[in-house]
Structure formats: structure tokens, C-alpha cells
PDB file of N, CA and C in Angstrom:
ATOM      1  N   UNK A   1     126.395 109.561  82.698  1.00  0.00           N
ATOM      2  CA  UNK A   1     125.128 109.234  82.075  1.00  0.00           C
ATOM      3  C   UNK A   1     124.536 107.992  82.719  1.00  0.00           C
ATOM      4  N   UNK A   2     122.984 107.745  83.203  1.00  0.00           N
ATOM      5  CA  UNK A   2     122.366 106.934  83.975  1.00  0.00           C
ATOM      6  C   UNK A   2     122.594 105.723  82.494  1.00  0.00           C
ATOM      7  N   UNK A   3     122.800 104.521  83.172  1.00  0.00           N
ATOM      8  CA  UNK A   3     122.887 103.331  82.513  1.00  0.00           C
ATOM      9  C   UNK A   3     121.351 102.859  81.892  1.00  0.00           C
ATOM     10  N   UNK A   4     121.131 102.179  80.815  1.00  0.00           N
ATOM     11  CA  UNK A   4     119.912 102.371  80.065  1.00  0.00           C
ATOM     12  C   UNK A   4     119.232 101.138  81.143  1.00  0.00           C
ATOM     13  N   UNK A   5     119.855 100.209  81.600  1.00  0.00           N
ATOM     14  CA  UNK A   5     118.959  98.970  82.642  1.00  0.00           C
ATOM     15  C   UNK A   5     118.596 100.033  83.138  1.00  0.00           C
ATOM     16  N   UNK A   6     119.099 101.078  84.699  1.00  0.00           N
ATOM     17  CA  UNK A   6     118.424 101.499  85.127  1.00  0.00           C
ATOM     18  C   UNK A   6     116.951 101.839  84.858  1.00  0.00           C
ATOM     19  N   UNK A   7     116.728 102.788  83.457  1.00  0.00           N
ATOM     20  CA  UNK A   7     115.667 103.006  82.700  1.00  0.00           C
ATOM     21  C   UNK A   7     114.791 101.664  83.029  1.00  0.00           C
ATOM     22  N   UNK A   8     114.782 100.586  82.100  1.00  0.00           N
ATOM     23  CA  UNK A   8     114.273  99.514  82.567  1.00  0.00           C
ATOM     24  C   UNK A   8     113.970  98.810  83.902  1.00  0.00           C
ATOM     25  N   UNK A   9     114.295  98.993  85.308  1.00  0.00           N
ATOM     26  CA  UNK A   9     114.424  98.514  86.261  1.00  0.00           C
ATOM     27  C   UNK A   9     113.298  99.606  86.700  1.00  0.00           C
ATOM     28  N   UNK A  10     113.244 101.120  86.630  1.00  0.00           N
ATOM     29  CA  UNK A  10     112.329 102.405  86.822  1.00  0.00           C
ATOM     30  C   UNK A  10     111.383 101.590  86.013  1.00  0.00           C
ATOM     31  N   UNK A  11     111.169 101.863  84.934  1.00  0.00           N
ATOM     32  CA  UNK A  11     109.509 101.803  83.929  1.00  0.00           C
ATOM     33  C   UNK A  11     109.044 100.232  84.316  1.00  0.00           C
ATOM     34  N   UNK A  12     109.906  99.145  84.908  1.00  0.00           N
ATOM     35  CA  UNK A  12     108.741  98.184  85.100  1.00  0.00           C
ATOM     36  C   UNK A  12     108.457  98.236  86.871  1.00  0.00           C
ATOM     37  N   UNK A  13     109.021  98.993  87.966  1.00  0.00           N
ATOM     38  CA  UNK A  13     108.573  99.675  89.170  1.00  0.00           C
ATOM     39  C   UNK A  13     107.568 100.370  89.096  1.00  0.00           C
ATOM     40  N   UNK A  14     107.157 101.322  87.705  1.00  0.00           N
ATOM     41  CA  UNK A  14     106.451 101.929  87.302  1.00  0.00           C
ATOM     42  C   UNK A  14     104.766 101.236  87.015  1.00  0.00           C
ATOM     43  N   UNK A  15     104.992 100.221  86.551  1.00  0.00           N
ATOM     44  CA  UNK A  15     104.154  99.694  86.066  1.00  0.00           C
ATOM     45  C   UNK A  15     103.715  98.650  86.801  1.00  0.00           C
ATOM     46  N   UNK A  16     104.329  98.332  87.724  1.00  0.00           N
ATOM     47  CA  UNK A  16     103.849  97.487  89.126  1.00  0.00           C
ATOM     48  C   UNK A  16     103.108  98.517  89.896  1.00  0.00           C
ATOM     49  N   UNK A  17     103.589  99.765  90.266  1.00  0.00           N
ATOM     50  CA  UNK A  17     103.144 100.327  91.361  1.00  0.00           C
ATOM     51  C   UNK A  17     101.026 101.126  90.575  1.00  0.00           C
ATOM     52  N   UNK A  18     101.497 100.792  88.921  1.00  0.00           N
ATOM     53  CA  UNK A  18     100.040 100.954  88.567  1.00  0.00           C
ATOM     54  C   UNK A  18      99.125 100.319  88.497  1.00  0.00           C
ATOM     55  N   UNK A  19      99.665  99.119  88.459  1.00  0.00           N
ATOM     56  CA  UNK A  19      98.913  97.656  88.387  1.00  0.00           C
ATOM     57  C   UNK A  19      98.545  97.326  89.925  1.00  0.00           C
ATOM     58  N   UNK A  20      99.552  97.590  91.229  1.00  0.00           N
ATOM     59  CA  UNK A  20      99.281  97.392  92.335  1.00  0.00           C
ATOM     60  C   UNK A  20      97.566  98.290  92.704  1.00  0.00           C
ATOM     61  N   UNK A  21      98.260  99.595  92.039  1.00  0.00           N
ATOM     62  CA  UNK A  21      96.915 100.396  92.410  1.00  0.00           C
ATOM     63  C   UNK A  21      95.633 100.110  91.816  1.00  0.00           C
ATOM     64  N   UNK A  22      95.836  99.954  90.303  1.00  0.00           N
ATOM     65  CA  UNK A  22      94.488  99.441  89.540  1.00  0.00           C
ATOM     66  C   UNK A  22      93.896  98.462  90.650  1.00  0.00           C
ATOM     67  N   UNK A  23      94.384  97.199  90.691  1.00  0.00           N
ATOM     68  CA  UNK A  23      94.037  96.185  91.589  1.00  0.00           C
ATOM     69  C   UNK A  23      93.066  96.394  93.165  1.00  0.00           C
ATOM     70  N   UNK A  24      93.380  97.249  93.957  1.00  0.00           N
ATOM     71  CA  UNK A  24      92.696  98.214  95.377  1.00  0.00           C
ATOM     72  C   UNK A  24      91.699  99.036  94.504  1.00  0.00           C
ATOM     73  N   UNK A  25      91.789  99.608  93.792  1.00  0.00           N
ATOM     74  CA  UNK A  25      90.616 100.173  93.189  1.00  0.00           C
ATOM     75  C   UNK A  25      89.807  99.005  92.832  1.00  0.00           C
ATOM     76  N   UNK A  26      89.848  98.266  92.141  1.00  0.00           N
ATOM     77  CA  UNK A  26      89.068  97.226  91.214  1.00  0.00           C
ATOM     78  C   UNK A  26      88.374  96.592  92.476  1.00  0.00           C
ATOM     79  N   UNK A  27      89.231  96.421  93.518  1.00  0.00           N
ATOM     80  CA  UNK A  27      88.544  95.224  94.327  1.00  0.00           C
ATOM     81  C   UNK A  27      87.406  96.190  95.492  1.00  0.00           C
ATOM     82  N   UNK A  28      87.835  97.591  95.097  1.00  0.00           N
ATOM     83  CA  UNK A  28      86.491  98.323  95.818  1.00  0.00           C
ATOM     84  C   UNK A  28      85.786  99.107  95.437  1.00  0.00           C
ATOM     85  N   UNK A  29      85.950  98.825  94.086  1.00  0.00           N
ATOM     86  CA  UNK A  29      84.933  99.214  93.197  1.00  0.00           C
ATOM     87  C   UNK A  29      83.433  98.826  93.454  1.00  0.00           C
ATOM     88  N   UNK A  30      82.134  99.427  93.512  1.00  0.00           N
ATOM     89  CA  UNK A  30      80.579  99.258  93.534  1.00  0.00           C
ATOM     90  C   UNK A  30      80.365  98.210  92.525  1.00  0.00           C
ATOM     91  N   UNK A  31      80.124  96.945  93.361  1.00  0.00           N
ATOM     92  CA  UNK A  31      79.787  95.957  92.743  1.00  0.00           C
ATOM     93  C   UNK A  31      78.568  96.056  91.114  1.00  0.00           C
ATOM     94  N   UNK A  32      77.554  97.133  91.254  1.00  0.00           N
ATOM     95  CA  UNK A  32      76.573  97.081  90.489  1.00  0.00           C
ATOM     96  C   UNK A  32      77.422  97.594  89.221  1.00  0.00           C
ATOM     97  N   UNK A  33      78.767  98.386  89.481  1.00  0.00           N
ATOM     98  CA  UNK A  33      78.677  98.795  87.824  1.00  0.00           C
ATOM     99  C   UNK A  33      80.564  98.309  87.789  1.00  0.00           C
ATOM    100  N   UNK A  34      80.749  98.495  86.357  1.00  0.00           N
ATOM    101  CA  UNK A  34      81.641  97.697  85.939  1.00  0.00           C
ATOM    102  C   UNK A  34      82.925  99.162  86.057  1.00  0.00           C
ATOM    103  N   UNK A  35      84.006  98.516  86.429  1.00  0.00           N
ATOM    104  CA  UNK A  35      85.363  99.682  86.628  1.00  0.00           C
ATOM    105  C   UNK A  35      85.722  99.992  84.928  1.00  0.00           C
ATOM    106  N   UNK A  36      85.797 100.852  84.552  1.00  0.00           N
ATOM    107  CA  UNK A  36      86.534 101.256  83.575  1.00  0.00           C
ATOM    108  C   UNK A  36      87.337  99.966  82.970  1.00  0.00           C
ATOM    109  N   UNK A  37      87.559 100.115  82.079  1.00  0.00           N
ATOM    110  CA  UNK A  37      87.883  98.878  80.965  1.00  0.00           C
ATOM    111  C   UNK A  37      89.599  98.989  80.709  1.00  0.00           C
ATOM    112  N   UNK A  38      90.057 100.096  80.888  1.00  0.00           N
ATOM    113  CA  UNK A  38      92.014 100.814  81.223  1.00  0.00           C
ATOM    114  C   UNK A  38      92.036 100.351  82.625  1.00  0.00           C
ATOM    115  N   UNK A  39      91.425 100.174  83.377  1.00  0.00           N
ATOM    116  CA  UNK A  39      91.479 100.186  84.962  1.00  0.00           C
ATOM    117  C   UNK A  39      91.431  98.601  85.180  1.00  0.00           C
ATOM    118  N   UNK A  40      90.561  98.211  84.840  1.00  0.00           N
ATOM    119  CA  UNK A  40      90.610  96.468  84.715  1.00  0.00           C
ATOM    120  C   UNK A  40      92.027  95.531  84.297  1.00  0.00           C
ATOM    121  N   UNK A  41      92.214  96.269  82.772  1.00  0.00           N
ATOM    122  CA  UNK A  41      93.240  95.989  82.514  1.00  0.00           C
ATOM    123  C   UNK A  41      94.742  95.897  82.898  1.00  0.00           C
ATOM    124  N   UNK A  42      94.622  97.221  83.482  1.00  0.00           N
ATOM    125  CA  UNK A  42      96.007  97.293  84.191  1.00  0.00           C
ATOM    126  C   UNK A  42      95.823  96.501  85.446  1.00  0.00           C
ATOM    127  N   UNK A  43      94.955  95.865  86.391  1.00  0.00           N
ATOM    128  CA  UNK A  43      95.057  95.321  86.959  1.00  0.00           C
ATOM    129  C   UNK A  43      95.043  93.691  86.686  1.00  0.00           C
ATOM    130  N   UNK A  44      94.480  93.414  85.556  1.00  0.00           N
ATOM    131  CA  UNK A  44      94.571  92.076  84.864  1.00  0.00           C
ATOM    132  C   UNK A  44      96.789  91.653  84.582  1.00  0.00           C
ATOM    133  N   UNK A  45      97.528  92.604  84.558  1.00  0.00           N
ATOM    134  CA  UNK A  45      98.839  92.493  84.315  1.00  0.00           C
ATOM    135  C   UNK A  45      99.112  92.368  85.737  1.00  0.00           C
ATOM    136  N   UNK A  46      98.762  92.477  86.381  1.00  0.00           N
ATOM    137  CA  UNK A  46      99.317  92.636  88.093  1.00  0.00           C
ATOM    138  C   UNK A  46     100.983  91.424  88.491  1.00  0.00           C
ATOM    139  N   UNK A  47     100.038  89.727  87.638  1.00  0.00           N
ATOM    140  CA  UNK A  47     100.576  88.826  87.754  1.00  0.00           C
ATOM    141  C   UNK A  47     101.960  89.121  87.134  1.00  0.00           C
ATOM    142  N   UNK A  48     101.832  89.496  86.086  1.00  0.00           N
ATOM    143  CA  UNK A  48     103.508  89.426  85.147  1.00  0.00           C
ATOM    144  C   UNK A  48     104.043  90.607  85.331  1.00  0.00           C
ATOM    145  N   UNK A  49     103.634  91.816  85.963  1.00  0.00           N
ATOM    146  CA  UNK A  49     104.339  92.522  86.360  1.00  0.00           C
ATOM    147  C   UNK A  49     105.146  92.351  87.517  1.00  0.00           C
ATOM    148  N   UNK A  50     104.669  91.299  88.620  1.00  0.00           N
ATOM    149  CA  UNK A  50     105.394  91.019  89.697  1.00  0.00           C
ATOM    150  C   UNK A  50     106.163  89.568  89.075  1.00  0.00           C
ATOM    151  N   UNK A  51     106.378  89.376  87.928  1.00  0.00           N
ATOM    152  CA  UNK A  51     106.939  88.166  87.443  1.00  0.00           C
ATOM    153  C   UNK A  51     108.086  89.482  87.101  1.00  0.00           C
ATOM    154  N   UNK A  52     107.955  90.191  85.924  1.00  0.00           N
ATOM    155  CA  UNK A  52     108.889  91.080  85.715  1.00  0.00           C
ATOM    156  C   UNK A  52     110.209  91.653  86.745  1.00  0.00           C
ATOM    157  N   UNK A  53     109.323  92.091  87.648  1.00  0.00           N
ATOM    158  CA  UNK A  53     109.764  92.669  88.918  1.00  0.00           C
ATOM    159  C   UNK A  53     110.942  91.836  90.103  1.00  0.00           C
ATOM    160  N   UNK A  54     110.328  90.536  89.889  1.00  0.00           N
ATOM    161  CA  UNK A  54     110.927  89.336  90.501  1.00  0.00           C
ATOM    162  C   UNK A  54     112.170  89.381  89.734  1.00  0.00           C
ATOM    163  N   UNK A  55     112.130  88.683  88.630  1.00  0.00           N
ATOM    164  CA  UNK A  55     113.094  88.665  87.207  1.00  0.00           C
ATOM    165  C   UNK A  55     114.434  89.578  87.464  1.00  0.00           C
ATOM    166  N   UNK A  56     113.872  90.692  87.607  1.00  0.00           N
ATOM    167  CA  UNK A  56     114.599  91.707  87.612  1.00  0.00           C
ATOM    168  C   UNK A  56     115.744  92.283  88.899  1.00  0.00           C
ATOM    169  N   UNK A  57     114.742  91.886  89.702  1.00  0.00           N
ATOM    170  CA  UNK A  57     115.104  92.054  91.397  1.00  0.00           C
ATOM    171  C   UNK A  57     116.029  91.047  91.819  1.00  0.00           C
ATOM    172  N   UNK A  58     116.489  89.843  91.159  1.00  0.00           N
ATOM    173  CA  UNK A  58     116.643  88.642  91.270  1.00  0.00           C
ATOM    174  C   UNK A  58     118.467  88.254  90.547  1.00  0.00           C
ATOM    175  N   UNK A  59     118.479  89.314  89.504  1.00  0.00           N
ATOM    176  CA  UNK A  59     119.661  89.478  89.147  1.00  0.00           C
ATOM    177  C   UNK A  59     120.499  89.964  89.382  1.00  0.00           C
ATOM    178  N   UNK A  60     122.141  90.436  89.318  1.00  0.00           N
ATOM    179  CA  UNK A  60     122.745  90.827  89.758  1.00  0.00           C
ATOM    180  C   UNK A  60     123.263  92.374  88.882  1.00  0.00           C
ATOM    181  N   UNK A  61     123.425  93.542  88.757  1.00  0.00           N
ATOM    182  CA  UNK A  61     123.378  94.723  88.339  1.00  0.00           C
ATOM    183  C   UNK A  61     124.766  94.769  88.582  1.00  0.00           C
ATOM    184  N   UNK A  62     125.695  94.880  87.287  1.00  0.00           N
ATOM    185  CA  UNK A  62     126.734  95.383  87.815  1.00  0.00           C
ATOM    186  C   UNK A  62     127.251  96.855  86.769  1.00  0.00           C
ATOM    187  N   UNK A  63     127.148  97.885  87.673  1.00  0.00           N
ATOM    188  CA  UNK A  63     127.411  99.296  86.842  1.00  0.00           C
ATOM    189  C   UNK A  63     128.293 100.115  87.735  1.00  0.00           C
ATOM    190  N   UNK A  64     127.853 101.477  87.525  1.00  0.00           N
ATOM    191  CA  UNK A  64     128.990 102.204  88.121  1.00  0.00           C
ATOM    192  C   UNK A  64     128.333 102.467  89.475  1.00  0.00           C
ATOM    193  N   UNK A  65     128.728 102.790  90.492  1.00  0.00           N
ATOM    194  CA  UNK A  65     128.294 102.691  92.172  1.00  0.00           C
ATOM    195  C   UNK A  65     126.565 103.796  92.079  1.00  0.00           C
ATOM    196  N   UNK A  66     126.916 105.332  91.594  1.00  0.00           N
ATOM    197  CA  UNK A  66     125.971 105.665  91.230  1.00  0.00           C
ATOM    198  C   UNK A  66     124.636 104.797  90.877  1.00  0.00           C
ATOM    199  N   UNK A  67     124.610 104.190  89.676  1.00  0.00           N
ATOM    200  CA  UNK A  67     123.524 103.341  89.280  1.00  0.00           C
ATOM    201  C   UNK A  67     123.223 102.246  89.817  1.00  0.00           C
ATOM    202  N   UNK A  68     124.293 101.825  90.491  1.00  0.00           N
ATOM    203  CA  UNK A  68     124.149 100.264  91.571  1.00  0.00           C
ATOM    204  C   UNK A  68     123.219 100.707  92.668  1.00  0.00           C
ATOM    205  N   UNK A  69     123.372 102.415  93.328  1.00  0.00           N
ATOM    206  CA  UNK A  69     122.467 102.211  94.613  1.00  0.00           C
ATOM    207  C   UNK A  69     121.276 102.670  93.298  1.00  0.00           C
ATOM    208  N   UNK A  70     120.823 103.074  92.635  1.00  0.00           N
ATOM    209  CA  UNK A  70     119.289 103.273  92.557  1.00  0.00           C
ATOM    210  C   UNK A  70     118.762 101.819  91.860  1.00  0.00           C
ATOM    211  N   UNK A  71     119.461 101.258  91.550  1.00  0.00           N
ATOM    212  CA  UNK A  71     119.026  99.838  91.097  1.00  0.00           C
ATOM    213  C   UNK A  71     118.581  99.281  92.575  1.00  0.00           C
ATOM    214  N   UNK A  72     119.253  99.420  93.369  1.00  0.00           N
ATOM    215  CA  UNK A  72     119.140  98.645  94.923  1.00  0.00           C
ATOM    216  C   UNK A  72     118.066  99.539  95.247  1.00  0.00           C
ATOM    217  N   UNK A  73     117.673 100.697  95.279  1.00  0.00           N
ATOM    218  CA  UNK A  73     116.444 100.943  95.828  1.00  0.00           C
ATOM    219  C   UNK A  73     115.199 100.866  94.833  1.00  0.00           C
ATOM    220  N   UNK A  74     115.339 100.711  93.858  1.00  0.00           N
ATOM    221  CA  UNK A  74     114.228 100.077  93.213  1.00  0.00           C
ATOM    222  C   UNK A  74     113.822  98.446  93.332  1.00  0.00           C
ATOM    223  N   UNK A  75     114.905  98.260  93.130  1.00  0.00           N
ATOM    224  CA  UNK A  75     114.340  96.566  93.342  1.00  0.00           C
ATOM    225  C   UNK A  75     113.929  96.415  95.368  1.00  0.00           C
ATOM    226  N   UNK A  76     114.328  97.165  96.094  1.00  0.00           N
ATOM    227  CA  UNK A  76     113.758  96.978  97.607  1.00  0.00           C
ATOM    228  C   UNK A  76     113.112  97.328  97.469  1.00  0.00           C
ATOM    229  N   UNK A  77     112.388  98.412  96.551  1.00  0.00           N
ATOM    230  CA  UNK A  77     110.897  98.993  96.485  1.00  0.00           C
ATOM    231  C   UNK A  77     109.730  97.842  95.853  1.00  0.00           C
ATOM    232  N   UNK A  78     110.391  97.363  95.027  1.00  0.00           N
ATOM    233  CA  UNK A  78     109.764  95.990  93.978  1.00  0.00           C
ATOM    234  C   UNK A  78     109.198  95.282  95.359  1.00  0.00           C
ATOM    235  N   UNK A  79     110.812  94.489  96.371  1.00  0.00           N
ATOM    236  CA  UNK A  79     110.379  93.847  97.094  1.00  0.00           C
ATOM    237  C   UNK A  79     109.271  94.265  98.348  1.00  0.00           C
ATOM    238  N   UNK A  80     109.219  95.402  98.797  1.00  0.00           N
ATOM    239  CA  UNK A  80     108.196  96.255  99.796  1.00  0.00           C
ATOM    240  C   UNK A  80     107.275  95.650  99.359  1.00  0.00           C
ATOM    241  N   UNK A  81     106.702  96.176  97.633  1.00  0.00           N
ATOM    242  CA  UNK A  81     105.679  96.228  97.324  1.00  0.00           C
ATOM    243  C   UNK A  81     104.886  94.554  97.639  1.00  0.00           C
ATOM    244  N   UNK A  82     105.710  93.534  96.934  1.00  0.00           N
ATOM    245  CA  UNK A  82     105.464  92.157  96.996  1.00  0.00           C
ATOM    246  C   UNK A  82     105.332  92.228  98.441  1.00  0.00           C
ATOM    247  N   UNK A  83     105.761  91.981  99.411  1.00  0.00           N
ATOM    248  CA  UNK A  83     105.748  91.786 100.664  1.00  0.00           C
ATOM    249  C   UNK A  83     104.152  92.649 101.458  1.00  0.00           C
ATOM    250  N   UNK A  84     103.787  93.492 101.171  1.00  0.00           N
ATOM    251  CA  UNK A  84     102.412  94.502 101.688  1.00  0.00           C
ATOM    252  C   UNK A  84     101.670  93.446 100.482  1.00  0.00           C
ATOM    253  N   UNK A  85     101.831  93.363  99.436  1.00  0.00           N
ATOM    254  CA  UNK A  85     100.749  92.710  98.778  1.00  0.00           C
ATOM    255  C   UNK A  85     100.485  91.108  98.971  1.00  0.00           C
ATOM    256  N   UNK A  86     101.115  90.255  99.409  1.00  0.00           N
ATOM    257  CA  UNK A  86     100.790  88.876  99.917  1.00  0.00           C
ATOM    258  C   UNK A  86     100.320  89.077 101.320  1.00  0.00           C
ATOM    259  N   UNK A  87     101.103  90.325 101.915  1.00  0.00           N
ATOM    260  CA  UNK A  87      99.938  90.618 103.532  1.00  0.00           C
ATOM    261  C   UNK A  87      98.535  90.618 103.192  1.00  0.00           C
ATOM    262  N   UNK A  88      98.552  91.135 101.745  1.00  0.00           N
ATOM    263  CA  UNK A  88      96.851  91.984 101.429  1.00  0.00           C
ATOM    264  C   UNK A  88      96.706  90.458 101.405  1.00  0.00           C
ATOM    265  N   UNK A  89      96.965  89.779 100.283  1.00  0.00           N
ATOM    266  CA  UNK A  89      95.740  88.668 100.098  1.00  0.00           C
ATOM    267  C   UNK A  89      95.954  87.703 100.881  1.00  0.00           C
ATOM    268  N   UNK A  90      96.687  87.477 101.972  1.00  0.00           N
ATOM    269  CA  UNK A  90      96.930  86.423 103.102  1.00  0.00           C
ATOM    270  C   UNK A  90      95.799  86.527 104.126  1.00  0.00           C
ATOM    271  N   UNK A  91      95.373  88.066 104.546  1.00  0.00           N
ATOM    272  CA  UNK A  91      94.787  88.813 105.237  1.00  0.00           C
ATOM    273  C   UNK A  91      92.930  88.163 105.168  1.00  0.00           C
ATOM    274  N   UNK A  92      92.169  88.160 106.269  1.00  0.00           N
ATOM    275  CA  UNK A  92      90.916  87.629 106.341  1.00  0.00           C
ATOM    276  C   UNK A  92      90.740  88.254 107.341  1.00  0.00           C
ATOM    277  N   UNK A  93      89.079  88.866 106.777  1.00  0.00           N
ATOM    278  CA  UNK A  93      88.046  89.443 108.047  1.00  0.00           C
ATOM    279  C   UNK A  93      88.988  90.677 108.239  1.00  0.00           C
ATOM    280  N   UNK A  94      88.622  91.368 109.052  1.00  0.00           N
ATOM    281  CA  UNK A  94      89.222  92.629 109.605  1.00  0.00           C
ATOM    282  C   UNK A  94      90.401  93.275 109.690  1.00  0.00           C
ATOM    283  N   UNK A  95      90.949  91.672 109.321  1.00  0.00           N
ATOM    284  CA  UNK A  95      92.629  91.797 109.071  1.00  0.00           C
ATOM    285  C   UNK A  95      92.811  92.322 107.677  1.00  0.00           C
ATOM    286  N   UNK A  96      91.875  92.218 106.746  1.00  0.00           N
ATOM    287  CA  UNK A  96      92.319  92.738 105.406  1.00  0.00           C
ATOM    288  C   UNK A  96      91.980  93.674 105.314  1.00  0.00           C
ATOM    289  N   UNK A  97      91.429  94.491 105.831  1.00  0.00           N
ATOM    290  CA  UNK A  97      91.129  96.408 105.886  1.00  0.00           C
ATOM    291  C   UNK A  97      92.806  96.200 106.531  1.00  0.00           C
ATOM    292  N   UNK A  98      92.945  95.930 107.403  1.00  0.00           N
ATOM    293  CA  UNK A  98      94.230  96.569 107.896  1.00  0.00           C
ATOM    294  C   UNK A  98      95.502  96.475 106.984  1.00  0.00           C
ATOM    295  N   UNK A  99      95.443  94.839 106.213  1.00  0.00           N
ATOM    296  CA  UNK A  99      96.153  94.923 104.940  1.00  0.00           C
ATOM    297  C   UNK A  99      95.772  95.664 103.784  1.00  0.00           C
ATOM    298  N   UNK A 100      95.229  96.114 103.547  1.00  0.00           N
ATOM    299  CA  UNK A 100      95.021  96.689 102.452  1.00  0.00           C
ATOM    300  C   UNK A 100      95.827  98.396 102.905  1.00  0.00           C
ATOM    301  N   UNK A 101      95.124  99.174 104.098  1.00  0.00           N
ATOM    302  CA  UNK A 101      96.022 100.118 104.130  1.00  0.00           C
ATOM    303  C   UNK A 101      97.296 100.106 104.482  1.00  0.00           C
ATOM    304  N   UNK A 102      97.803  99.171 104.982  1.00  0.00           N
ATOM    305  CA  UNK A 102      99.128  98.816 105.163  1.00  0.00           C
ATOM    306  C   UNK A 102     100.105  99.225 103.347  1.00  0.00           C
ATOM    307  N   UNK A 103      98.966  98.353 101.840  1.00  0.00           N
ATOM    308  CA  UNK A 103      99.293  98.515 100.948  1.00  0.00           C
ATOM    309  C   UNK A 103      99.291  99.699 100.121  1.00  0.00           C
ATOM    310  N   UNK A 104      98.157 100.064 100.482  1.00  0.00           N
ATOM    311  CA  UNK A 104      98.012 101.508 100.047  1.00  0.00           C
ATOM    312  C   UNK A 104      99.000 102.372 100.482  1.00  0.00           C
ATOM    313  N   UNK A 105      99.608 102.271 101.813  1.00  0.00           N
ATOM    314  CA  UNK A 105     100.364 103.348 102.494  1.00  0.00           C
ATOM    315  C   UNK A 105     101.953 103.320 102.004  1.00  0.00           C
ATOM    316  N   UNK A 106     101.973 101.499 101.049  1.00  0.00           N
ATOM    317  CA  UNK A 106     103.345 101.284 100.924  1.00  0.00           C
ATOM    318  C   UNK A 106     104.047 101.927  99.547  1.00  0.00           C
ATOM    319  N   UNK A 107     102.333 101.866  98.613  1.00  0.00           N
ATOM    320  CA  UNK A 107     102.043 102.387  97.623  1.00  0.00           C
ATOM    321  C   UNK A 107     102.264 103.815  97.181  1.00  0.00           C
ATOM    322  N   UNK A 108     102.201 104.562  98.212  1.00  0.00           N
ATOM    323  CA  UNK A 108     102.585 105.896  98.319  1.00  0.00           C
ATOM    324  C   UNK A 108     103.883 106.079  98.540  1.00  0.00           C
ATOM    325  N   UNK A 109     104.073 105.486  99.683  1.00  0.00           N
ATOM    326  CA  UNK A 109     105.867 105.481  99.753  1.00  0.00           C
ATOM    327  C   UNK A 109     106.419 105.895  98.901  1.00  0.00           C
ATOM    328  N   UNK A 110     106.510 104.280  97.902  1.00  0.00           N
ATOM    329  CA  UNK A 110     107.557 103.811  96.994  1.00  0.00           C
ATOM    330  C   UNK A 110     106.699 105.343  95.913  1.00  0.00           C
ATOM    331  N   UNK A 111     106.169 105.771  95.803  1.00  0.00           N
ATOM    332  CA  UNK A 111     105.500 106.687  94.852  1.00  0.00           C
ATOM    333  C   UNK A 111     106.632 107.877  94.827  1.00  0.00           C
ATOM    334  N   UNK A 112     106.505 108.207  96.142  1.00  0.00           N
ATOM    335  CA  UNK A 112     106.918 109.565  96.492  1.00  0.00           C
ATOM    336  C   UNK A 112     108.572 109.308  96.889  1.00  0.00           C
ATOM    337  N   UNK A 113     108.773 108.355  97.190  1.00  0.00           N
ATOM    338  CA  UNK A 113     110.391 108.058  97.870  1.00  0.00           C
ATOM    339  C   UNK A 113     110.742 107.431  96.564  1.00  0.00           C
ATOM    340  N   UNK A 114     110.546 106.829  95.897  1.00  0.00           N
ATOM    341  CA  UNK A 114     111.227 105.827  95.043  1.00  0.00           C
ATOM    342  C   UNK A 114     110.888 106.560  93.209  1.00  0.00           C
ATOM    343  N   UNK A 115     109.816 106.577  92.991  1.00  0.00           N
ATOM    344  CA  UNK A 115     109.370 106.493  91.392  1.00  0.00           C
ATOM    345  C   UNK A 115     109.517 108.016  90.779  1.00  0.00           C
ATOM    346  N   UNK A 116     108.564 109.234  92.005  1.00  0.00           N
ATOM    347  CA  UNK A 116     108.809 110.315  91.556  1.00  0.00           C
ATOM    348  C   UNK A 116     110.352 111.023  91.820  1.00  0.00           C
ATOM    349  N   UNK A 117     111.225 110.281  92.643  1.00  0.00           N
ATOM    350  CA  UNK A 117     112.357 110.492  92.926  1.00  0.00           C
ATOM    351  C   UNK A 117     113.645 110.266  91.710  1.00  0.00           C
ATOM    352  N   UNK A 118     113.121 109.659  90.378  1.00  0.00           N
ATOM    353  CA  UNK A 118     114.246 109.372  89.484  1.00  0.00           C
ATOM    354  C   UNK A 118     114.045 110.291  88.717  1.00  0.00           C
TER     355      UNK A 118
END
């Protein structure tokens, strides 16, 4: 039986990788009208979800080998994500189109390799 942290270590990966996305939407969203008010929001958590994520990534997991590697690839997914997202906002002029799909592309990844994978 999967250990219940695991659960926890998944649903807040989960909730980074929605908040990552809210966030790329929000910031190219048509200035004249306002993004959805669920869409804002989830990107307004962005901060404490990568506080969460940190938190989490940061501790030491000790379970049965099974649950130890998907803990380890979630929290390297945590860290991917952090790492493409300080490219994004480090990034200026022409360099931040290139960061941004860099994020988007990392975004999918961890989507398809990591989140829809548990």
C-alpha cells in the first residue's frame, strides 16, 4: 500500500504545476480584460506553493524503497519546476520568450512524466 506522505508530496506537485500554469496564462492574458477570477487566484498561491514544495523537497522521506523512488521523482520534478521558473523571471527582452517556453515545455513534462504518471 502507497504510504499516505506520498499522497501529500503528489497533491502539493499538483498544485504547483497549476499555479505554475495559472501564472503563464495570467501574464499573457489581453491586457484590456480581466483573467477569470479561479485563474487569478490560483496564480496568486504560486508563492506558498513553491514554499510548500521547498518544505517538502527539503526533508528527508524515509519509507519502503518503492515509495522512496516516487517521492525522489516528485520532489526533482518540484525542483525542475523551480529551476525553469527563476529562468522565467531572471529572463529580459527576448530572453524571456525563450524562458517562458523553456517553462511551459517543463510544465508538460512533469505533467505527463511525473503527475499523470501516479
Amino acid at each position: 500500500m502507497k504510504d499516505r506522505r506520498v499522497t501529500v508530496f503528489h497533491k502539493s506537485l499538483e498544485e504547483l504545476v497549476e499555479s505554475l500554469d495559472a501564472t503563464l496564462r495570467v501574464s499573457s492574458w489581453d491586457p484590456s480584460e480581466a483573467p477569470p477570477l479561479p485563474l487569478e487566484n490560483s496564480a496568486s498561491q504560486l508563492m506558498a506553493r513553491f514554499g510548500a514544495a521547498d518544505r517538502l523537497a527539503s526533508g528527508v522521506f524515509n519509507g519502503n524503497p518503492r515509495d522512496a523512488v516516487r517521492v525522489t521523482a516528485l520532489t526533482d520534478a518540484m525542483r525542475r519546476l523551480e529551476a525553469a521558473y527563476l529562468a522565467y523571471v531572471k529572463a529580459a527582452g527576448s530572453g524571456r520568450d525563450k524562458a517562458r517556453q523553456e517553462l511551459s515545455a517543463t510544465l508538460d513534462q512533469v505533467r505527463t512524466e511525473v503527475v499523470e504518471a501516479e
